[in-house]
C-alpha atoms as a PDB file:
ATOM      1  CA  UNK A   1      32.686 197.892 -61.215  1.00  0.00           C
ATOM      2  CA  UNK A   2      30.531 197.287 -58.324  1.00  0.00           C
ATOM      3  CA  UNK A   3      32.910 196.697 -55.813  1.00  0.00           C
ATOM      4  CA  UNK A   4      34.093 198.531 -52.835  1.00  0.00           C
ATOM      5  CA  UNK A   5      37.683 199.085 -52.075  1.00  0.00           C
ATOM      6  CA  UNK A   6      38.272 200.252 -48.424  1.00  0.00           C
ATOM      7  CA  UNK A   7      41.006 198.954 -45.781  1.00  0.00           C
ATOM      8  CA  UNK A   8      40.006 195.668 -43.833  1.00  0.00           C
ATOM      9  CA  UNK A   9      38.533 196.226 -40.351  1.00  0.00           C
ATOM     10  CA  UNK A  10      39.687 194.285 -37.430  1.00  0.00           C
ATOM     11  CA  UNK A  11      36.730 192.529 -36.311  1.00  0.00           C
ATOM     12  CA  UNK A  12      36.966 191.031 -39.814  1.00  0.00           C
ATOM     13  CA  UNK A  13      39.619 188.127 -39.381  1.00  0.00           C
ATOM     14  CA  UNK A  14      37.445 185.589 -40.508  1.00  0.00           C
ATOM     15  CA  UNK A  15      37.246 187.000 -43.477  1.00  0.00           C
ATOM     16  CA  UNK A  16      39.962 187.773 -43.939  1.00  0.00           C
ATOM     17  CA  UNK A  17      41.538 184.371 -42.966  1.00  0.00           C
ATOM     18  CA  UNK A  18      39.166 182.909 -45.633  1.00  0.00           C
ATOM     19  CA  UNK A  19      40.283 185.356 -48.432  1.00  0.00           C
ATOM     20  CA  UNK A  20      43.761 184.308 -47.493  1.00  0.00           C
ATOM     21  CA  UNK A  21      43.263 180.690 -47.643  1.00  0.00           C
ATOM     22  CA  UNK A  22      41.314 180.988 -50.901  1.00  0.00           C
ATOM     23  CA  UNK A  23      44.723 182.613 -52.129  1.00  0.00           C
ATOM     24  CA  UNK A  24      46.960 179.606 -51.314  1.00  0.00           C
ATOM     25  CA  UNK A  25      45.263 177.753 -52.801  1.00  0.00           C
ATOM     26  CA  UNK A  26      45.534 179.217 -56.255  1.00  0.00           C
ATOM     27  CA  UNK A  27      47.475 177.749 -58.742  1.00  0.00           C
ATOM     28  CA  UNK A  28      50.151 180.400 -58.785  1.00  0.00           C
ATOM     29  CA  UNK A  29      50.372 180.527 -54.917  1.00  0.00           C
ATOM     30  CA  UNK A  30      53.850 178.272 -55.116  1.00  0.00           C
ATOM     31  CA  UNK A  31      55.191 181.496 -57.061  1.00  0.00           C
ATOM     32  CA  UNK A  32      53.034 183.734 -55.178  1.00  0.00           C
ATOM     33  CA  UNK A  33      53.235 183.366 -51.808  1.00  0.00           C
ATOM     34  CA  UNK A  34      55.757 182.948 -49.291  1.00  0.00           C
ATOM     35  CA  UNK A  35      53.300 180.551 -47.086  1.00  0.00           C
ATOM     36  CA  UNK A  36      52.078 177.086 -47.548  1.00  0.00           C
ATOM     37  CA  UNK A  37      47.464 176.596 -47.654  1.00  0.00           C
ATOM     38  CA  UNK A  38      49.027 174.004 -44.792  1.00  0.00           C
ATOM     39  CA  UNK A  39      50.836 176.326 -42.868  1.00  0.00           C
ATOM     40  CA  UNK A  40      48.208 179.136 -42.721  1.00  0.00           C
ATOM     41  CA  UNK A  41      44.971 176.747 -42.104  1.00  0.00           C
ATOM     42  CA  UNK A  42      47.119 175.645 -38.552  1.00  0.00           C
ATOM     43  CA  UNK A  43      47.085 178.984 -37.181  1.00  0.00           C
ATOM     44  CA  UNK A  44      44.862 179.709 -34.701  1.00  0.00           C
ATOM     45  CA  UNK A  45      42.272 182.106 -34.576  1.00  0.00           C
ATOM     46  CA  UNK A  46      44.499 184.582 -32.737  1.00  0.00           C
ATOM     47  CA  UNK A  47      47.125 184.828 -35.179  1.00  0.00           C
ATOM     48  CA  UNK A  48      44.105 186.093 -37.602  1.00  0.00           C
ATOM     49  CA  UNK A  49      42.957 188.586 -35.315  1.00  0.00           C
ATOM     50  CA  UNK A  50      46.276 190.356 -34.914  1.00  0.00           C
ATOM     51  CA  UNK A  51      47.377 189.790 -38.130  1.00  0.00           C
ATOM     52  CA  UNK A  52      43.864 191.818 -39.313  1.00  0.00           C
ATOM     53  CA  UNK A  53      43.618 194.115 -36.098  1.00  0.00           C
ATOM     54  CA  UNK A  54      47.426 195.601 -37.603  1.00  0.00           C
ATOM     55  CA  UNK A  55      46.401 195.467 -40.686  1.00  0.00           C
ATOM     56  CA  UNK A  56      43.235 197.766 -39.704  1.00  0.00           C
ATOM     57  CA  UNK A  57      44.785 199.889 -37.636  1.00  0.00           C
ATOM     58  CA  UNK A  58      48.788 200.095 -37.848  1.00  0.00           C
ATOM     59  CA  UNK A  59      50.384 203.148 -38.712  1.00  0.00           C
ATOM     60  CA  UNK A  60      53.579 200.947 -40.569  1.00  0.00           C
ATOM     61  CA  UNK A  61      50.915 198.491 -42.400  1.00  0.00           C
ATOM     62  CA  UNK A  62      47.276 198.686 -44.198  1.00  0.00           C
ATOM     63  CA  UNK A  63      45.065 195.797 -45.802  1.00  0.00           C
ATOM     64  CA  UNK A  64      42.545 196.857 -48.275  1.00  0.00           C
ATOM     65  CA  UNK A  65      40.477 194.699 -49.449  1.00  0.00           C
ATOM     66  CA  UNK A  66      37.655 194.428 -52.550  1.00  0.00           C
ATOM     67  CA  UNK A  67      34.376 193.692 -51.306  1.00  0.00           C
ATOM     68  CA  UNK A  68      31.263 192.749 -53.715  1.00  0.00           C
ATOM     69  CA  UNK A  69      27.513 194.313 -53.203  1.00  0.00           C
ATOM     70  CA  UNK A  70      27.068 190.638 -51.156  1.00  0.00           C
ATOM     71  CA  UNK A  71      29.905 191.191 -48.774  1.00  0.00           C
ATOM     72  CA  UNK A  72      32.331 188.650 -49.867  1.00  0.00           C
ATOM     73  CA  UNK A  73      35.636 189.432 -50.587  1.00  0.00           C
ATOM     74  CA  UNK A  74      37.290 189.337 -53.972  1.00  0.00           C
ATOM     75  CA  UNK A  75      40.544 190.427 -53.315  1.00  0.00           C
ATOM     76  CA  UNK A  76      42.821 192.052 -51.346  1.00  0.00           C
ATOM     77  CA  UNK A  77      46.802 193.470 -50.936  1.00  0.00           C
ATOM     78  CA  UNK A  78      48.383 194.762 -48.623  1.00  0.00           C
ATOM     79  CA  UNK A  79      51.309 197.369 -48.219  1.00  0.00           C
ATOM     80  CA  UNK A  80      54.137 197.645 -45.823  1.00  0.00           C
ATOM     81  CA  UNK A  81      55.721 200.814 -44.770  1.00  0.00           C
ATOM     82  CA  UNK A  82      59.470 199.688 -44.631  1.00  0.00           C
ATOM     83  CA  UNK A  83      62.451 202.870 -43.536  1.00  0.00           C
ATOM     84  CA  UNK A  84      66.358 201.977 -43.857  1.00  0.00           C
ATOM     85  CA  UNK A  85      66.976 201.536 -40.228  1.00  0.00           C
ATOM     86  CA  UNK A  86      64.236 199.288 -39.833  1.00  0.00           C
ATOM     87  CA  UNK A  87      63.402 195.035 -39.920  1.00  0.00           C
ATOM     88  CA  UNK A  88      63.994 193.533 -43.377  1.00  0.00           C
ATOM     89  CA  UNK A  89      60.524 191.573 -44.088  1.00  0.00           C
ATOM     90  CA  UNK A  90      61.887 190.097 -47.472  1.00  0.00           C
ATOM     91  CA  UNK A  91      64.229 191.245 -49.926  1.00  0.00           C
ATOM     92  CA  UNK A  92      67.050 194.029 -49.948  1.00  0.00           C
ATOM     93  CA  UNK A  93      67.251 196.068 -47.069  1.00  0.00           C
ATOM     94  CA  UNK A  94      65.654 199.278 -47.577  1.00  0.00           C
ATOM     95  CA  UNK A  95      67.538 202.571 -49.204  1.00  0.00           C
ATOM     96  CA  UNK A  96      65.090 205.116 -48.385  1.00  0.00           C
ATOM     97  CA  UNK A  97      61.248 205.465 -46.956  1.00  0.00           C
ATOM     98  CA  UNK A  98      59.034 203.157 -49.264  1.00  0.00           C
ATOM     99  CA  UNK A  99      55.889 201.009 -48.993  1.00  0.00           C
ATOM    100  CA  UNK A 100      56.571 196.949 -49.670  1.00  0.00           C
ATOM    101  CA  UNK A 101      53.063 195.807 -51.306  1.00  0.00           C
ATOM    102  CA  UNK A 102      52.684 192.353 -50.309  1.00  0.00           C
ATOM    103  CA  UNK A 103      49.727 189.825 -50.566  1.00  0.00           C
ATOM    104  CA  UNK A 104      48.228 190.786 -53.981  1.00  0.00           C
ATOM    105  CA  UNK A 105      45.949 188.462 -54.321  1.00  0.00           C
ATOM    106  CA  UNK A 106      42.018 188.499 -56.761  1.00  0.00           C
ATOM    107  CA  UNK A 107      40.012 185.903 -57.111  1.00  0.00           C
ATOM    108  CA  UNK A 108      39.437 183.995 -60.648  1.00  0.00           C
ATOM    109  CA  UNK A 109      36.310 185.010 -61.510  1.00  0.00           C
ATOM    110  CA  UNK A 110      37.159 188.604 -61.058  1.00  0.00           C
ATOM    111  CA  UNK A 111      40.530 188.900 -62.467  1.00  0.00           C
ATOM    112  CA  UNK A 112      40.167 191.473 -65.102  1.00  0.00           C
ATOM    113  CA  UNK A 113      37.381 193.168 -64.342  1.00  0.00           C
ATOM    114  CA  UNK A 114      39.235 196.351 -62.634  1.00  0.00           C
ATOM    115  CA  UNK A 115      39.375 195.348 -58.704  1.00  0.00           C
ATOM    116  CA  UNK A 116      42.996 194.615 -59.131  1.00  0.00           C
ATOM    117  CA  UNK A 117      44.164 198.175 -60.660  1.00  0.00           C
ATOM    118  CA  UNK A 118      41.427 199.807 -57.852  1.00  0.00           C
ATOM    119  CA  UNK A 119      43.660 197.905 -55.200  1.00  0.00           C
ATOM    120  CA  UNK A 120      46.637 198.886 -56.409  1.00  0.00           C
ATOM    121  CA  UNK A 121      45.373 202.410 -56.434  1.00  0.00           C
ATOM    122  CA  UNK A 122      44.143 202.244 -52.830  1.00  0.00           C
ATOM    123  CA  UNK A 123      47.256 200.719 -51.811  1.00  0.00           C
ATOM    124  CA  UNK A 124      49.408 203.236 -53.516  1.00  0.00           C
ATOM    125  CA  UNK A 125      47.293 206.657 -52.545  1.00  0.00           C
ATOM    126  CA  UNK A 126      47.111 205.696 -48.852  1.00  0.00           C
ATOM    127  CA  UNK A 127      51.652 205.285 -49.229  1.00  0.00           C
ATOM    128  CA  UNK A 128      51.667 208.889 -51.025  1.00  0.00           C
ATOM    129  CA  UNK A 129      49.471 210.051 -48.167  1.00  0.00           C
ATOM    130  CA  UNK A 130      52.239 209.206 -45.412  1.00  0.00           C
ATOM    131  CA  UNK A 131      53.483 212.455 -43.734  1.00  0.00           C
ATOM    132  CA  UNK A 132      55.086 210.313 -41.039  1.00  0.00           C
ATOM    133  CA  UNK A 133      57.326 209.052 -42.968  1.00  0.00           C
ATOM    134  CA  UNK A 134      57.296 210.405 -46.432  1.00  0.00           C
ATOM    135  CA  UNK A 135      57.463 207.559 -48.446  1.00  0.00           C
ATOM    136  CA  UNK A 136      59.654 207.808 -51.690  1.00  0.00           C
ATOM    137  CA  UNK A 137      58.795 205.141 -53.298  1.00  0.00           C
ATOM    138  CA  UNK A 138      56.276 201.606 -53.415  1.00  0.00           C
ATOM    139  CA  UNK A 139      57.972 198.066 -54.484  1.00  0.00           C
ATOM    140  CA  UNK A 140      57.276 195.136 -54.848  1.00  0.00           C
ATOM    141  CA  UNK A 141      58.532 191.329 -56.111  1.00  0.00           C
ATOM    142  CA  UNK A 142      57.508 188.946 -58.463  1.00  0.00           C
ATOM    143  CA  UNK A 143      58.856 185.377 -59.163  1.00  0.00           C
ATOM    144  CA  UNK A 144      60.684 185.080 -62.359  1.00  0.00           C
ATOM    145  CA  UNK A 145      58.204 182.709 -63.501  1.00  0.00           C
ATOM    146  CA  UNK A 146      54.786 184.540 -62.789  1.00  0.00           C
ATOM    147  CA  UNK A 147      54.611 186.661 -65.905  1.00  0.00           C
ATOM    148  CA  UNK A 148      50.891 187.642 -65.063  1.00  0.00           C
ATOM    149  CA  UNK A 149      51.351 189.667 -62.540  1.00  0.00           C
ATOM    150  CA  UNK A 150      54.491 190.956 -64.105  1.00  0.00           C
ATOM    151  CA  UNK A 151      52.469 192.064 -66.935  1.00  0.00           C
ATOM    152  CA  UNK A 152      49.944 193.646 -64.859  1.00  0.00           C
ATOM    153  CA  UNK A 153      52.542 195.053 -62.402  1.00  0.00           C
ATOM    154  CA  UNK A 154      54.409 197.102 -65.493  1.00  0.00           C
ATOM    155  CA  UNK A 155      50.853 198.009 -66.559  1.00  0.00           C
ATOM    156  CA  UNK A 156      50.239 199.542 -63.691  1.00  0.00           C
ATOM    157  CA  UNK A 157      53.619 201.634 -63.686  1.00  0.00           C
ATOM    158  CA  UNK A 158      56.079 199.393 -62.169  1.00  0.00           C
ATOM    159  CA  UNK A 159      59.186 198.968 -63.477  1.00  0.00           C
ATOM    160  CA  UNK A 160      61.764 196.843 -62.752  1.00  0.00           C
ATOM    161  CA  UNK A 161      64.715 197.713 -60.651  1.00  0.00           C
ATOM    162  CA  UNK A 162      67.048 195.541 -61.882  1.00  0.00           C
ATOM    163  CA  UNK A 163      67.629 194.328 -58.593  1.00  0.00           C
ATOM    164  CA  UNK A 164      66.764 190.400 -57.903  1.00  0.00           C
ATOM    165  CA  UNK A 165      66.466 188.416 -54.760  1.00  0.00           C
ATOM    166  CA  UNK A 166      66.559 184.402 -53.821  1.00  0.00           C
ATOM    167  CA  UNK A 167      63.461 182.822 -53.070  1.00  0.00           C
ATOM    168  CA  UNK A 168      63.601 182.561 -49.418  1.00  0.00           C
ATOM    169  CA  UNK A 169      64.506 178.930 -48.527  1.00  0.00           C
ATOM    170  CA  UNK A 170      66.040 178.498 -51.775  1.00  0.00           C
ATOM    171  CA  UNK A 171      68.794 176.165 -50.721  1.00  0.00           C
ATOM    172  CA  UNK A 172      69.943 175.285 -54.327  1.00  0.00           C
ATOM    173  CA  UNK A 173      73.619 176.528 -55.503  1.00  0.00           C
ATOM    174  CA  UNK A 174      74.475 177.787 -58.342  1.00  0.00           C
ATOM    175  CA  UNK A 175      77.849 175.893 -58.888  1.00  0.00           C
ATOM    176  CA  UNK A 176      76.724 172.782 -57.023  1.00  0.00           C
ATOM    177  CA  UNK A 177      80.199 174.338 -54.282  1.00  0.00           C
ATOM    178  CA  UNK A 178      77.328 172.794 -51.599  1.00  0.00           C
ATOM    179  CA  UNK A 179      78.790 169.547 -51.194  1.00  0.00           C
ATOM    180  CA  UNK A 180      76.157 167.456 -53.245  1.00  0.00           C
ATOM    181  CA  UNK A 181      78.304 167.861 -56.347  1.00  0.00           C
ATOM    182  CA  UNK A 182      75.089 168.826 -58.108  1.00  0.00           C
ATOM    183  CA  UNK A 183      74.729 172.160 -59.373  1.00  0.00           C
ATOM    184  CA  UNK A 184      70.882 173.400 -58.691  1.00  0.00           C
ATOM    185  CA  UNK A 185      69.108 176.063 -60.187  1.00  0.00           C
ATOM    186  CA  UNK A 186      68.276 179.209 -58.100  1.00  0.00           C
ATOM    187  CA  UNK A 187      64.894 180.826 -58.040  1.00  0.00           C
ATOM    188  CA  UNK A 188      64.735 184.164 -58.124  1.00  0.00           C
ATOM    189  CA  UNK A 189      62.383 187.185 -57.012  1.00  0.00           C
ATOM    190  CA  UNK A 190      62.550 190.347 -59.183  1.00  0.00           C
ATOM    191  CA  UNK A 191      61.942 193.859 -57.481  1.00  0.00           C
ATOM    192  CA  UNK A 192      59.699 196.336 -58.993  1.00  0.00           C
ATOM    193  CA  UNK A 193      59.087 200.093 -58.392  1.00  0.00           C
ATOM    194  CA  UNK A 194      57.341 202.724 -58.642  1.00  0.00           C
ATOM    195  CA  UNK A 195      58.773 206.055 -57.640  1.00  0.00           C
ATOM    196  CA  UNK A 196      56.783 209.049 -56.350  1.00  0.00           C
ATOM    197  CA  UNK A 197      55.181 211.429 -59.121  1.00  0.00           C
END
């Protein structure tokens, strides 16, 4: 593999703005992401610079990103340091000190070629090397119905919790008790961990 895996730089928003719209656009993004290509393509070019300049340079966040021998980007994913008396980004509320990854994302024409597992790895040494906090363990979620990166997230070592969360905006109800009389059917985001060797 002839890639480089090192965290994103702040000067680098446009790239990374470009990897990010080149991931909403994938087919799995609806399943994928928690953002819309439409959404993300409105924001303005200072959303992208703080968005990269705190993912360069924050102590509770770090983007790493694959980069070929020409400079463009192939992938990236990002991890969120997340401590029980902190904000809840997505999901359960954390129980003890753990990294959230978040924004997995590798292009096509790469996909199976290494750069994801070298991400991962990245991600996942740079949470073990927290002092500040000590981070127990690294999660993450999947959608029910994106069994390729499930497959590649239990490959990895993940397992899952057993604990599951609504899509966010999910408005459907299980017993149609919403008024509408119809009974809709929920989506749901699985957690995976991995736990600190």
């Amino acid at each position: 593999m002839d890639y480089v895996i090192r965290p994103v730089r702040a000067e680098e928003w446009p790239q990374a703005r470009e990897l990010r719209l080149a991931a909403l656009q994938d087919p799995a993004a609806p399943v994928a992401f928690l953002d819309t290509y439409e959404n993300a393509v409105a924001q303005p070019d200072g959303f992208w610079q703080e968005r990269t300049a705190t993912g360069a340079t924050g102590t509770r966040v770090r983007q790493f990103v694959a980069e070929a021998p020409d400079g463009k980007w192939v992938g990236s994913v990002t991890l969120l340091v997340e401590l029980p008396e902190g904000e809840v980004r997505f999901g359960a509320p954390a129980e003890v000190n753990q990294g959230h990854l978040v924004g997995v994302f590798v292009r096509p024409e790469v996909r199976g070629t290494g750069v994801t597992d070298a991400l991962f790895r990245a991600a996942v040494e740079w949470a073990w090397s927290l002092s500040e906090p000590t981070l127990e363990r690294v999660r993450l979620y999947v959608h029910e119905n994106n069994p390729r990166a499930a497959a590649f997230y239990r490959r990895f070592g993940f397992a899952p919790s057993g604990q599951t969360v609504r899509l966010p905006g999910d408005t459907s109800d299980v017993d149609g008790a919403d008024g509408t009389g119809v009974a809709g059917v929920p989506e749901w985001e699985l957690e995976y961990v991995l736990g600190r060797e």
